[in-house]
C-alpha atoms as a PDB file:
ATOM      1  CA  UNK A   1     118.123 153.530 107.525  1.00  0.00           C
ATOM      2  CA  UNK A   2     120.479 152.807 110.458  1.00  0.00           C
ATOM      3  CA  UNK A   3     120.860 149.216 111.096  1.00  0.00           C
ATOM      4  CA  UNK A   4     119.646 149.061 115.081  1.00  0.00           C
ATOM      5  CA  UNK A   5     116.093 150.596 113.194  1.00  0.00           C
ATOM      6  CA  UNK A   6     116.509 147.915 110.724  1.00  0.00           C
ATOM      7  CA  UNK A   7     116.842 145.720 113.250  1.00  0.00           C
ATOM      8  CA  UNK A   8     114.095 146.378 115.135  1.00  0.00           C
ATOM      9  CA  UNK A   9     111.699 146.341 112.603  1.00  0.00           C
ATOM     10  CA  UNK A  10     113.180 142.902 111.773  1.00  0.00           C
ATOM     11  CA  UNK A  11     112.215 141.407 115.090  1.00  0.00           C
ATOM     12  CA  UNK A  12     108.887 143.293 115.314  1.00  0.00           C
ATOM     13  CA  UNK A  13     107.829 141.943 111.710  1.00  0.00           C
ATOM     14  CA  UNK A  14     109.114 138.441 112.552  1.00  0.00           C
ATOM     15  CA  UNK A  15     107.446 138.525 116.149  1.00  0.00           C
ATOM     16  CA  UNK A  16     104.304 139.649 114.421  1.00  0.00           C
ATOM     17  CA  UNK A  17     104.687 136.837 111.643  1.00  0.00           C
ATOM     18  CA  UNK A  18     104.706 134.408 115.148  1.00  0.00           C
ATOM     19  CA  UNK A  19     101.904 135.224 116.853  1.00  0.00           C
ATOM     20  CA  UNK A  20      99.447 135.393 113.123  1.00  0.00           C
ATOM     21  CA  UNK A  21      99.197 139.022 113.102  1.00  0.00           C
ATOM     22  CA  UNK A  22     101.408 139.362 109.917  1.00  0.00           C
ATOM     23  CA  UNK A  23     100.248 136.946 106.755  1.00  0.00           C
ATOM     24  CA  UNK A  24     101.341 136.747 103.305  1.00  0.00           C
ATOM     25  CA  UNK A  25      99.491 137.857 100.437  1.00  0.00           C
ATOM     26  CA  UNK A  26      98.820 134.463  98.391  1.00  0.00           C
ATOM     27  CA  UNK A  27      98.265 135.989  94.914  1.00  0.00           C
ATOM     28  CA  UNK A  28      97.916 132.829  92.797  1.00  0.00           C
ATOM     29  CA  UNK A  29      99.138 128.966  93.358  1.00  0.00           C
ATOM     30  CA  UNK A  30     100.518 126.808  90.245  1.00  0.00           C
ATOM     31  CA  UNK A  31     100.713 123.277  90.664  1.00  0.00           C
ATOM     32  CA  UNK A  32     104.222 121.952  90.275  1.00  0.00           C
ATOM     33  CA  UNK A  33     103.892 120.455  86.752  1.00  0.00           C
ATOM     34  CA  UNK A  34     102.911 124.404  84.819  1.00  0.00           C
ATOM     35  CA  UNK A  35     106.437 125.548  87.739  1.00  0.00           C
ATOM     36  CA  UNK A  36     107.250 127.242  84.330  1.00  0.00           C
ATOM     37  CA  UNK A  37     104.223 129.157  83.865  1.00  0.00           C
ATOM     38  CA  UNK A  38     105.316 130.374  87.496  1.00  0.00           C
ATOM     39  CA  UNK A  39     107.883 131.566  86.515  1.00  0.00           C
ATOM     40  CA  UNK A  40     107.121 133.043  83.547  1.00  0.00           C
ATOM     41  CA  UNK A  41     104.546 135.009  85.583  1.00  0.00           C
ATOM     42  CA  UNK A  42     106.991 136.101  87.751  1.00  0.00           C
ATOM     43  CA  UNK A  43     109.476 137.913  85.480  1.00  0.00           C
ATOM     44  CA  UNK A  44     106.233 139.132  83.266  1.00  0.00           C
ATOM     45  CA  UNK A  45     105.882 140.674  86.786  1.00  0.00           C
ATOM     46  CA  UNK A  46     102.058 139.525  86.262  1.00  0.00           C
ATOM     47  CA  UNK A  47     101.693 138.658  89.751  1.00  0.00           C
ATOM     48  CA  UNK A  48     100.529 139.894  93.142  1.00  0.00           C
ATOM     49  CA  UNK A  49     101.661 138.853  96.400  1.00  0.00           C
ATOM     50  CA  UNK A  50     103.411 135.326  96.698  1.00  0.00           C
ATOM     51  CA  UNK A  51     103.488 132.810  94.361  1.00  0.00           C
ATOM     52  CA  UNK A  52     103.380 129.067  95.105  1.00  0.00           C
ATOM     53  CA  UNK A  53     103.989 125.903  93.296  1.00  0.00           C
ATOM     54  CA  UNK A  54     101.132 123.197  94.885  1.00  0.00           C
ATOM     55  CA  UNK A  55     103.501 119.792  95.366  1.00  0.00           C
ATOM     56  CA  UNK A  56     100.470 117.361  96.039  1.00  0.00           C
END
């Protein structure tokens, strides 16, 4: 892909991302004490969409 359509797609995605039309896929939240279950999830590749730790 030539970088000026990289680019652009860059700014569009990140524009969109601004103005709430673009939003992550939350797949499943951990809270921070199992961060190693997390993990382990994510090399398993076991998960879907984003993966957070919860830090309250």
């Amino acid at each position: 892909m030539p970088p000026a359509r990289l680019r652009a797609y860059t700014e569009q995605a990140l524009a969109d991302a601004a103005a709430g039309r673009l939003r992550p896929l939350i797949g499943q939240r951990f809270p921070l004490d199992r961060a190693a279950d997390a993990h382990a999830a994510i090399e398993a590749r076991a998960t879907v969409g984003k993966t957070l730790l919860d830090v309250r």
